[in-house]
C-alpha atoms as a PDB file:
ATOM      1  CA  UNK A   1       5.081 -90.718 -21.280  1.00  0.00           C
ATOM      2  CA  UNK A   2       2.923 -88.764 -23.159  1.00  0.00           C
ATOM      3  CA  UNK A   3       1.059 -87.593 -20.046  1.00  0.00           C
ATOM      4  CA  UNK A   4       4.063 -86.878 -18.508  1.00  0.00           C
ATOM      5  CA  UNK A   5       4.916 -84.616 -21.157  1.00  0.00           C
ATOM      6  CA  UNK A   6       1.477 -82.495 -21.372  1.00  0.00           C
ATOM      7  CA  UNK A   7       2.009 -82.221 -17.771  1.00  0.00           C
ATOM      8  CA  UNK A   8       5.174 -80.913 -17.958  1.00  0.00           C
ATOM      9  CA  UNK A   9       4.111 -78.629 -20.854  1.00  0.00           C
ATOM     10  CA  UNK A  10       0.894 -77.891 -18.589  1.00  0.00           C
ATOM     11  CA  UNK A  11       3.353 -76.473 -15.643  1.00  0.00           C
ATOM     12  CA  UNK A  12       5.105 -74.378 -18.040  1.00  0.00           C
ATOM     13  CA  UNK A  13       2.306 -72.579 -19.499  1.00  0.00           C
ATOM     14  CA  UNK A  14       1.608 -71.631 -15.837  1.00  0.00           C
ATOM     15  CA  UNK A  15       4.638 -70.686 -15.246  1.00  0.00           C
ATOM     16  CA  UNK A  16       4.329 -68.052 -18.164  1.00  0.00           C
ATOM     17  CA  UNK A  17       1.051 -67.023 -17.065  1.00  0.00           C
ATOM     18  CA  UNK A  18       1.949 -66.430 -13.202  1.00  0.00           C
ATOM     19  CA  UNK A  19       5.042 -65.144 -14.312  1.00  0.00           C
ATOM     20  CA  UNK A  20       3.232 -62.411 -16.785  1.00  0.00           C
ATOM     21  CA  UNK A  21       0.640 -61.704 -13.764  1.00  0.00           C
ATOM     22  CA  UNK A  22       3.271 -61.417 -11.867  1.00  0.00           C
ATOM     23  CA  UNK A  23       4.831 -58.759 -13.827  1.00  0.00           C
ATOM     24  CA  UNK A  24       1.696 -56.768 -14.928  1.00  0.00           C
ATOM     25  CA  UNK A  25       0.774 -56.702 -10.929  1.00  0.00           C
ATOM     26  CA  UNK A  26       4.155 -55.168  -9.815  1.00  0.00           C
ATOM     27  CA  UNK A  27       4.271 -53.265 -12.765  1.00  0.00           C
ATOM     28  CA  UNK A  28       0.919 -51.769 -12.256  1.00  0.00           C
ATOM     29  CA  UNK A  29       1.873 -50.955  -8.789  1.00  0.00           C
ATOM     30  CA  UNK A  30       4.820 -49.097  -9.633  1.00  0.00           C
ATOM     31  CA  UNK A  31       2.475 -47.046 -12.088  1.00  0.00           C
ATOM     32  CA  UNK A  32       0.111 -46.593  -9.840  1.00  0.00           C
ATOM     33  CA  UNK A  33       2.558 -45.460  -7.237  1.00  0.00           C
ATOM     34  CA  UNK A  34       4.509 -43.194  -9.633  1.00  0.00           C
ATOM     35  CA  UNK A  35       0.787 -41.419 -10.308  1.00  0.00           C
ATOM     36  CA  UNK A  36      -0.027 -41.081  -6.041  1.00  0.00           C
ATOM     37  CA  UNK A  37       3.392 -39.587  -6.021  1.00  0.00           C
ATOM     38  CA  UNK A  38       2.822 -37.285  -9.044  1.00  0.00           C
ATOM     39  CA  UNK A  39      -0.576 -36.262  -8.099  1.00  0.00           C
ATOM     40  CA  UNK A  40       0.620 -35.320  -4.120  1.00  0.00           C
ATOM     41  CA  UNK A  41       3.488 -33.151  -5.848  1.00  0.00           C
ATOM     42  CA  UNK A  42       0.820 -31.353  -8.266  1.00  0.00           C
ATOM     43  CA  UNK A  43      -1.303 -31.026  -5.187  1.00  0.00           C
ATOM     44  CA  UNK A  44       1.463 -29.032  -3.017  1.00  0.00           C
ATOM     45  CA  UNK A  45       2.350 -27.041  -6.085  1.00  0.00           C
ATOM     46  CA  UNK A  46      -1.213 -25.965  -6.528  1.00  0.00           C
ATOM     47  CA  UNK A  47      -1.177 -25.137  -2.724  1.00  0.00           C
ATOM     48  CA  UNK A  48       2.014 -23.240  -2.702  1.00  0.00           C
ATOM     49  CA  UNK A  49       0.709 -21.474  -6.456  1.00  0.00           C
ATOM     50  CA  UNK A  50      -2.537 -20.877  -3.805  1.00  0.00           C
ATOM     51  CA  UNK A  51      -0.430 -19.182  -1.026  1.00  0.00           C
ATOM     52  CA  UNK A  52       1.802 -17.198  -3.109  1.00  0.00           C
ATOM     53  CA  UNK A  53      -1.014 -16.045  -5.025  1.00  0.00           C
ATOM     54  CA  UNK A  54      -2.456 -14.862  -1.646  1.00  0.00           C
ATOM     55  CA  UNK A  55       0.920 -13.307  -0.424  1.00  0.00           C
ATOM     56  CA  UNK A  56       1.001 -11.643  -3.675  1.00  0.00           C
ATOM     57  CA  UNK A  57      -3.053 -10.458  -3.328  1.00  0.00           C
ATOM     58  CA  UNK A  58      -2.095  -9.582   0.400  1.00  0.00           C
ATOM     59  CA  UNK A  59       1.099  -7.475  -0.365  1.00  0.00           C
ATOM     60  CA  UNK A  60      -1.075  -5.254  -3.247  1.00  0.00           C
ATOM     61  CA  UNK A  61      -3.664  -4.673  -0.498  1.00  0.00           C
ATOM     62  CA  UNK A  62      -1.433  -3.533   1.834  1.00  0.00           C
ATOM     63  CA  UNK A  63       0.440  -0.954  -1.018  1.00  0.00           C
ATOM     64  CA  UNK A  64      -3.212   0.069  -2.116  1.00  0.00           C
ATOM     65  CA  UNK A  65      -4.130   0.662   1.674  1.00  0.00           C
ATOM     66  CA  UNK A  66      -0.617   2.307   1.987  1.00  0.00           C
ATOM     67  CA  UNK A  67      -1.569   4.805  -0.835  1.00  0.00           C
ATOM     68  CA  UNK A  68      -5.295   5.367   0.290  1.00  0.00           C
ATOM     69  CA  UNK A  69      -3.448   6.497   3.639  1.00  0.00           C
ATOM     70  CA  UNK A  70      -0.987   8.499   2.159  1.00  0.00           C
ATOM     71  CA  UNK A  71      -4.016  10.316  -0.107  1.00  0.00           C
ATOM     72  CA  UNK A  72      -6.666  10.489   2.939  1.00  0.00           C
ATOM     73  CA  UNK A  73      -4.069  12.727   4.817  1.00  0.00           C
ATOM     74  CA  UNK A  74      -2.798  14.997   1.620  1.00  0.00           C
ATOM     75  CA  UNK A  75      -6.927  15.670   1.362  1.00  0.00           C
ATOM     76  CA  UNK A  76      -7.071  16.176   4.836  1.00  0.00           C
ATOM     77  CA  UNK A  77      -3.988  18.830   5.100  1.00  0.00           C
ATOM     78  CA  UNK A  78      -5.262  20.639   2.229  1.00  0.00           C
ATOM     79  CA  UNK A  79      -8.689  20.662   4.061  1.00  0.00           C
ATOM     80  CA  UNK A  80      -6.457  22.488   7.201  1.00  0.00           C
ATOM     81  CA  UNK A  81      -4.768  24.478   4.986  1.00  0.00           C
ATOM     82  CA  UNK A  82      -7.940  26.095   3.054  1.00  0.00           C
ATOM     83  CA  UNK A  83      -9.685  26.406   6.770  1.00  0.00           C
ATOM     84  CA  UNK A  84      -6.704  28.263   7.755  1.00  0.00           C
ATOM     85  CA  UNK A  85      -6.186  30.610   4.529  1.00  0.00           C
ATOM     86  CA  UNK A  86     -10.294  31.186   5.217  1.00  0.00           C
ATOM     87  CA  UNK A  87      -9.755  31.946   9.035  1.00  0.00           C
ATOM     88  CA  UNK A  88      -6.960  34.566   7.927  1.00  0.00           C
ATOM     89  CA  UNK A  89      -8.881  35.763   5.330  1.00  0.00           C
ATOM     90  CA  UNK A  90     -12.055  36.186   7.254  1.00  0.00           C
ATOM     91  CA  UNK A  91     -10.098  37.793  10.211  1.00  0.00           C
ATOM     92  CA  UNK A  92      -8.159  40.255   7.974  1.00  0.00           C
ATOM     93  CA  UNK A  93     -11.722  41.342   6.444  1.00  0.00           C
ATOM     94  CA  UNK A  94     -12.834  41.959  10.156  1.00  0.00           C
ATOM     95  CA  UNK A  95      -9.677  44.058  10.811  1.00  0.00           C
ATOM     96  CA  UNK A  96     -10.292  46.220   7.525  1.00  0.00           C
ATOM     97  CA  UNK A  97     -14.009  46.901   8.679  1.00  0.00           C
ATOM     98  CA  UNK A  98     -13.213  47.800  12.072  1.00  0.00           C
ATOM     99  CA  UNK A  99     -10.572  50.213  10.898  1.00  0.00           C
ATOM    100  CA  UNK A 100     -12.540  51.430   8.428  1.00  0.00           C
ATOM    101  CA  UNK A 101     -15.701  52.134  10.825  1.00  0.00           C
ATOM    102  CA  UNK A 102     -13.122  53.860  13.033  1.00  0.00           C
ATOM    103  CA  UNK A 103     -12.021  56.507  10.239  1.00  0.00           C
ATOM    104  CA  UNK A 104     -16.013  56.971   9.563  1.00  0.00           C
ATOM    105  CA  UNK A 105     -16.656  56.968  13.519  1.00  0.00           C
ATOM    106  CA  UNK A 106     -13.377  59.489  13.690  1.00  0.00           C
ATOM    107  CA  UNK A 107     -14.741  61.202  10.082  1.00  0.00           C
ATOM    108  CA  UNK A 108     -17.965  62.001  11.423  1.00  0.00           C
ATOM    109  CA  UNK A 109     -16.611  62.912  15.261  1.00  0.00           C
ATOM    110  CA  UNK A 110     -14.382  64.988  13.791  1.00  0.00           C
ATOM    111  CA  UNK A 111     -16.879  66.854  11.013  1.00  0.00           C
ATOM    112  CA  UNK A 112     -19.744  67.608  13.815  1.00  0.00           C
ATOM    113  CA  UNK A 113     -17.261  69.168  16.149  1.00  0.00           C
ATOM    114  CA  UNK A 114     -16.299  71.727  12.767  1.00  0.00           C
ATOM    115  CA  UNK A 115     -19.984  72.218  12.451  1.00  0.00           C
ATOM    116  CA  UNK A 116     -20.421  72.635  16.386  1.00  0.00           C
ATOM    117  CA  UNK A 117     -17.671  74.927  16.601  1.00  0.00           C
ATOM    118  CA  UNK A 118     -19.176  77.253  13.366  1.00  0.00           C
ATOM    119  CA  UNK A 119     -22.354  77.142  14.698  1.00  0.00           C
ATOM    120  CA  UNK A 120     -20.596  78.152  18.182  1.00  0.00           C
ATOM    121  CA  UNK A 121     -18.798  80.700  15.849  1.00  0.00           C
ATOM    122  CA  UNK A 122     -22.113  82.004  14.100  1.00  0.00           C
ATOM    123  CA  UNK A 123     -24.103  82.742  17.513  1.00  0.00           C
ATOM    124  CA  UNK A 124     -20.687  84.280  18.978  1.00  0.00           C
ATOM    125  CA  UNK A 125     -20.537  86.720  15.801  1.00  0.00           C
ATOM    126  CA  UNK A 126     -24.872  87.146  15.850  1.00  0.00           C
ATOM    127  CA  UNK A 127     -24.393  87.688  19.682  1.00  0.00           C
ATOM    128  CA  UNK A 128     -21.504  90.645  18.981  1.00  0.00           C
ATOM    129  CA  UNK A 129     -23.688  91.925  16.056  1.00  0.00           C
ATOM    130  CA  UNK A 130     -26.615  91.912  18.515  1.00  0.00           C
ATOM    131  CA  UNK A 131     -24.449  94.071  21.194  1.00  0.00           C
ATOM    132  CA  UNK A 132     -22.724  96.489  18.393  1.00  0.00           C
ATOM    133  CA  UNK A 133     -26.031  97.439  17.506  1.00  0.00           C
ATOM    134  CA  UNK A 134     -27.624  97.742  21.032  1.00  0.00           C
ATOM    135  CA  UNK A 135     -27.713 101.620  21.934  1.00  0.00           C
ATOM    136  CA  UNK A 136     -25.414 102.324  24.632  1.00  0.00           C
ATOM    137  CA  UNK A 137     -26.564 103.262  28.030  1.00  0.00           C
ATOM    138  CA  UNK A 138     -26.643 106.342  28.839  1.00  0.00           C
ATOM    139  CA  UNK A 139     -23.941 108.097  31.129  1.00  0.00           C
ATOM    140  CA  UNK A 140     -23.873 110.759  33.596  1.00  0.00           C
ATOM    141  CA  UNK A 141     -21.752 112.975  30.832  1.00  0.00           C
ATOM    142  CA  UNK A 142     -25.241 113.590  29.087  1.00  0.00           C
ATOM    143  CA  UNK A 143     -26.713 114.964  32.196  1.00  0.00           C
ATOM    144  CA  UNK A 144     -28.539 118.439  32.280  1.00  0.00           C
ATOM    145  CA  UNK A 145     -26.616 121.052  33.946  1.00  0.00           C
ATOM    146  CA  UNK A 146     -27.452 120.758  37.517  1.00  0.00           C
ATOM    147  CA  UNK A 147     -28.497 124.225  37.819  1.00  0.00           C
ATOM    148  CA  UNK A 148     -30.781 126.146  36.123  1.00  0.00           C
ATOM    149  CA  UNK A 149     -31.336 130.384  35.817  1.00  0.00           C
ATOM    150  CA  UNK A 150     -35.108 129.657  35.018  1.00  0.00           C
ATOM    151  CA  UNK A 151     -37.074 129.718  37.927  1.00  0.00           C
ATOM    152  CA  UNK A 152     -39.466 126.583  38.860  1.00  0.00           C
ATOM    153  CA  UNK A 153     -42.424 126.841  37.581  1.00  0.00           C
ATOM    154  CA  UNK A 154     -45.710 126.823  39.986  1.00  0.00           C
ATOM    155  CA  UNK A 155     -47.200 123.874  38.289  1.00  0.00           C
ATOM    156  CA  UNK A 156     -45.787 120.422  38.254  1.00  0.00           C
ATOM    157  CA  UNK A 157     -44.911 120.004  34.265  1.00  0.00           C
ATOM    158  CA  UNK A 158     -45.535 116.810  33.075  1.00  0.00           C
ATOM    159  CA  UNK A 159     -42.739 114.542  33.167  1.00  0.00           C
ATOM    160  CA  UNK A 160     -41.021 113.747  29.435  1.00  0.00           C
ATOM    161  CA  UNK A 161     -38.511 111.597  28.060  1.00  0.00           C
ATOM    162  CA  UNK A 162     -35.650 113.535  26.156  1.00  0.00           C
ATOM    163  CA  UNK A 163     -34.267 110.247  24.122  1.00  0.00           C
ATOM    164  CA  UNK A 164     -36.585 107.674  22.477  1.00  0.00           C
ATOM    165  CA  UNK A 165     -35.349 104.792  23.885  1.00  0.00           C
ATOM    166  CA  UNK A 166     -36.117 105.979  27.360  1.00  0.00           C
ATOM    167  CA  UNK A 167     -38.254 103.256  27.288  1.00  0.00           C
ATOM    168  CA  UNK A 168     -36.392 100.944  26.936  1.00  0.00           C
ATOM    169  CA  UNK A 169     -34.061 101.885  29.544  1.00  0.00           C
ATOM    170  CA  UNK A 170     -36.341 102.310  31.839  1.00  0.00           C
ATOM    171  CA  UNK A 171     -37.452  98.569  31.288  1.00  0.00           C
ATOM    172  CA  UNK A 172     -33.740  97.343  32.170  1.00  0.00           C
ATOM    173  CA  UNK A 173     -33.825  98.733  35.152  1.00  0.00           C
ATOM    174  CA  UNK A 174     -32.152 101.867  34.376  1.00  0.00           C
ATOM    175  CA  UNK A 175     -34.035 104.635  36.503  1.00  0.00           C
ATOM    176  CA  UNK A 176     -32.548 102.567  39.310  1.00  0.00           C
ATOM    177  CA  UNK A 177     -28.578 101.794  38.667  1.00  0.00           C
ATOM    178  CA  UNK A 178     -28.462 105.557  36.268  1.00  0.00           C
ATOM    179  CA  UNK A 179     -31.137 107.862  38.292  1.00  0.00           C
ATOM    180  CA  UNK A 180     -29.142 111.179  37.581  1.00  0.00           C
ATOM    181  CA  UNK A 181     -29.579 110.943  34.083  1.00  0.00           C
ATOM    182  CA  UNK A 182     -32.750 108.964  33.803  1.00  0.00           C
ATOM    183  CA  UNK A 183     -34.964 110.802  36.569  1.00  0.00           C
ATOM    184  CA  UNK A 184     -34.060 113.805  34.485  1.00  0.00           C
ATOM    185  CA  UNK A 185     -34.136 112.824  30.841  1.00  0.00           C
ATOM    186  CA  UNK A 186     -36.291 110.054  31.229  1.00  0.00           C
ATOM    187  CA  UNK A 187     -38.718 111.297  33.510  1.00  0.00           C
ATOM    188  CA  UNK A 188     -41.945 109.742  31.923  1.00  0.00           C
ATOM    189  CA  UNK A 189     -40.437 106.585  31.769  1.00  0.00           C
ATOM    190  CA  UNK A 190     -38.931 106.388  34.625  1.00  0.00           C
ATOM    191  CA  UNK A 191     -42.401 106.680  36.057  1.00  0.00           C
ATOM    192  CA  UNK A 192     -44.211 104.017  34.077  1.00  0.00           C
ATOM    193  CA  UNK A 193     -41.317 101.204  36.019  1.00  0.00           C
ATOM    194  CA  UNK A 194     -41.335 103.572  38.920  1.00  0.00           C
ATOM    195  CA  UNK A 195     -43.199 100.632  41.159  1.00  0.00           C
ATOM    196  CA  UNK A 196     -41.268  97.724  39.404  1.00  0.00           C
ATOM    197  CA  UNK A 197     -38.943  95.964  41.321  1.00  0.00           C
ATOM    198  CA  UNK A 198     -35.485  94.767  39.614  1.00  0.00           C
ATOM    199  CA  UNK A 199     -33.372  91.976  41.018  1.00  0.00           C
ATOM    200  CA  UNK A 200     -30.453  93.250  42.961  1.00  0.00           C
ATOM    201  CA  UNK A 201     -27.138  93.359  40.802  1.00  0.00           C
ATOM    202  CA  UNK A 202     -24.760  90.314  41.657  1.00  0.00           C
ATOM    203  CA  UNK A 203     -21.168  91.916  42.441  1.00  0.00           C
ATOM    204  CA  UNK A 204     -20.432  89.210  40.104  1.00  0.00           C
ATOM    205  CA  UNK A 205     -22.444  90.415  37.121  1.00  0.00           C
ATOM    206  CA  UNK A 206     -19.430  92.810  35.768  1.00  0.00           C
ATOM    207  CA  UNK A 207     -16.857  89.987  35.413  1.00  0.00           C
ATOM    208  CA  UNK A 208     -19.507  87.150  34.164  1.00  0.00           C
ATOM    209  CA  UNK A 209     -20.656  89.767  31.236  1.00  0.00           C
ATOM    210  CA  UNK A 210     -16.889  90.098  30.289  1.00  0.00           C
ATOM    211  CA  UNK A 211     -16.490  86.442  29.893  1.00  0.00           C
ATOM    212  CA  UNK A 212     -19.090  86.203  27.266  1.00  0.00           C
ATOM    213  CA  UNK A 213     -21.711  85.064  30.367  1.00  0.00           C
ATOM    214  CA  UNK A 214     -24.645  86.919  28.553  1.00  0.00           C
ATOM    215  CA  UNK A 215     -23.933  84.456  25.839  1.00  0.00           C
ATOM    216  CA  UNK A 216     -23.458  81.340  27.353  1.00  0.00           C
ATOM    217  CA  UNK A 217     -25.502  81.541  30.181  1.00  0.00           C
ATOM    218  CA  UNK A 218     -28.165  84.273  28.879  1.00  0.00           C
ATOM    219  CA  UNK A 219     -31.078  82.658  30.739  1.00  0.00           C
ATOM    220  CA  UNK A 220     -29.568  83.367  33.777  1.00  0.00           C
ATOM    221  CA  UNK A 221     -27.879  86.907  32.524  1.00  0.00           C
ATOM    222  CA  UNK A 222     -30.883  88.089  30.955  1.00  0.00           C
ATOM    223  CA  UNK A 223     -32.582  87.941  34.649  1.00  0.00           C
ATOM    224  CA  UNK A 224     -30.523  88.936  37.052  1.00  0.00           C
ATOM    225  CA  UNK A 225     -27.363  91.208  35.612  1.00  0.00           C
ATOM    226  CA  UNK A 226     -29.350  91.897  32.596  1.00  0.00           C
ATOM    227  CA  UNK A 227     -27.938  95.242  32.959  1.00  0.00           C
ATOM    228  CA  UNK A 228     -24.655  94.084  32.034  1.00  0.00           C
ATOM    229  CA  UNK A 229     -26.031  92.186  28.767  1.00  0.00           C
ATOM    230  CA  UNK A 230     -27.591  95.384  27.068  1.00  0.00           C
END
């Protein structure tokens, strides 16, 4: 009876021990389940915390490249505008030194044909001075009578000029185009050129000395209607 009892008392102690293992083993399973659960929610958290981190990383590079765009092209029409305002500039410069080397070119054009025209003036007036001084030739109104009372002597008389610039006359060609004064008056002279030959008068030489020919043109005046320019 008494072993009957221990036994009994035996069984029942196991019972309370399998039933306590039994109880800490589910009880640590539900634990440990609880924590896998727990831990895979902290884990997607962390991921999503990851991903909107990266949105949030990915949406401030975009504004920052947004804004680096926006600047890059404000820099690079101010760039274009300065080029342009420099263009203008530089081409407005070129205009006002062009016009202003055309008012010098025009300036100077215009200040050598005034001192062309007084030097034209000056020789013109020299030229008239030259002729108002000249002595005039000699007409037939200054001719000896053409008769005489005195008869000829029987000796050839030396022939003499009556006017002191018979000389001169006589080296223009004058004993030829005015013999009846200057075979008379300007006998000695006359004989000095007497074998000098003087170029033929041009039938133009009257109208060319009237327009101003012995001025203009002297080289040829002064040669062949040089009778005309004295």
């Amino acid at each position: 009876m008494d072993n009957l009892i221990i036994i009994i008392l035996i069984l029942l102690c196991c019972s309370s021990l399998l039933a306590g293992g039994a109880f800490y083993f589910f009880s640590n399973n539900s634990s440990s389940s609880n924590n896998k659960q727990s831990l895979e929610r902290s884990s997607i958290q962390k991921n999503q915390n990851e991903l909107d981190k990266q949105s949030t990383m990915d949406e401030q590079y975009i504004k920052e490249a947004e804004e680096a765009r926006i600047k890059a092209e404000k820099e690079m029409a101010k760039i274009e505008k300065d080029r342009l305002e420099e263009k203008a500039k530089a081409e407005e410069e070129e205009k006002i030194r062009i016009e202003k080397q055309k008012k010098e070119y025009a300036e100077a054009k215009e200040k050598a044909e005034k001192e062309l025209a007084r030097i034209e003036a000056e020789r013109i007036a020299e030229a008239e001075r030259r002729l108002t001084q000249t002595t005039p030739r000699p007409t037939t109104t200054t001719l000896p009578p053409t008769t005489t009372t005195t008869l000829p002597p029987t000796t050839t008389p030396e022939p003499v000029d009556t006017n002191r610039d018979c000389l001169h006359w006589a080296s223009i060609g004058e004993c030829k185009y005015n013999p009846n004064y200057m075979l008379h008056g300007c006998a000695k002279s006359c004989k000095l050129y007497a074998n000098t030959n003087f170029p033929d008068d041009n039938p133009n030489c009257v109208g060319w000395a009237r327009q101003g020919a012995c001025q203009t043109n002297s080289d040829y005046m002064l040669k062949f209607c040089k009778r005309h320019c004295s």
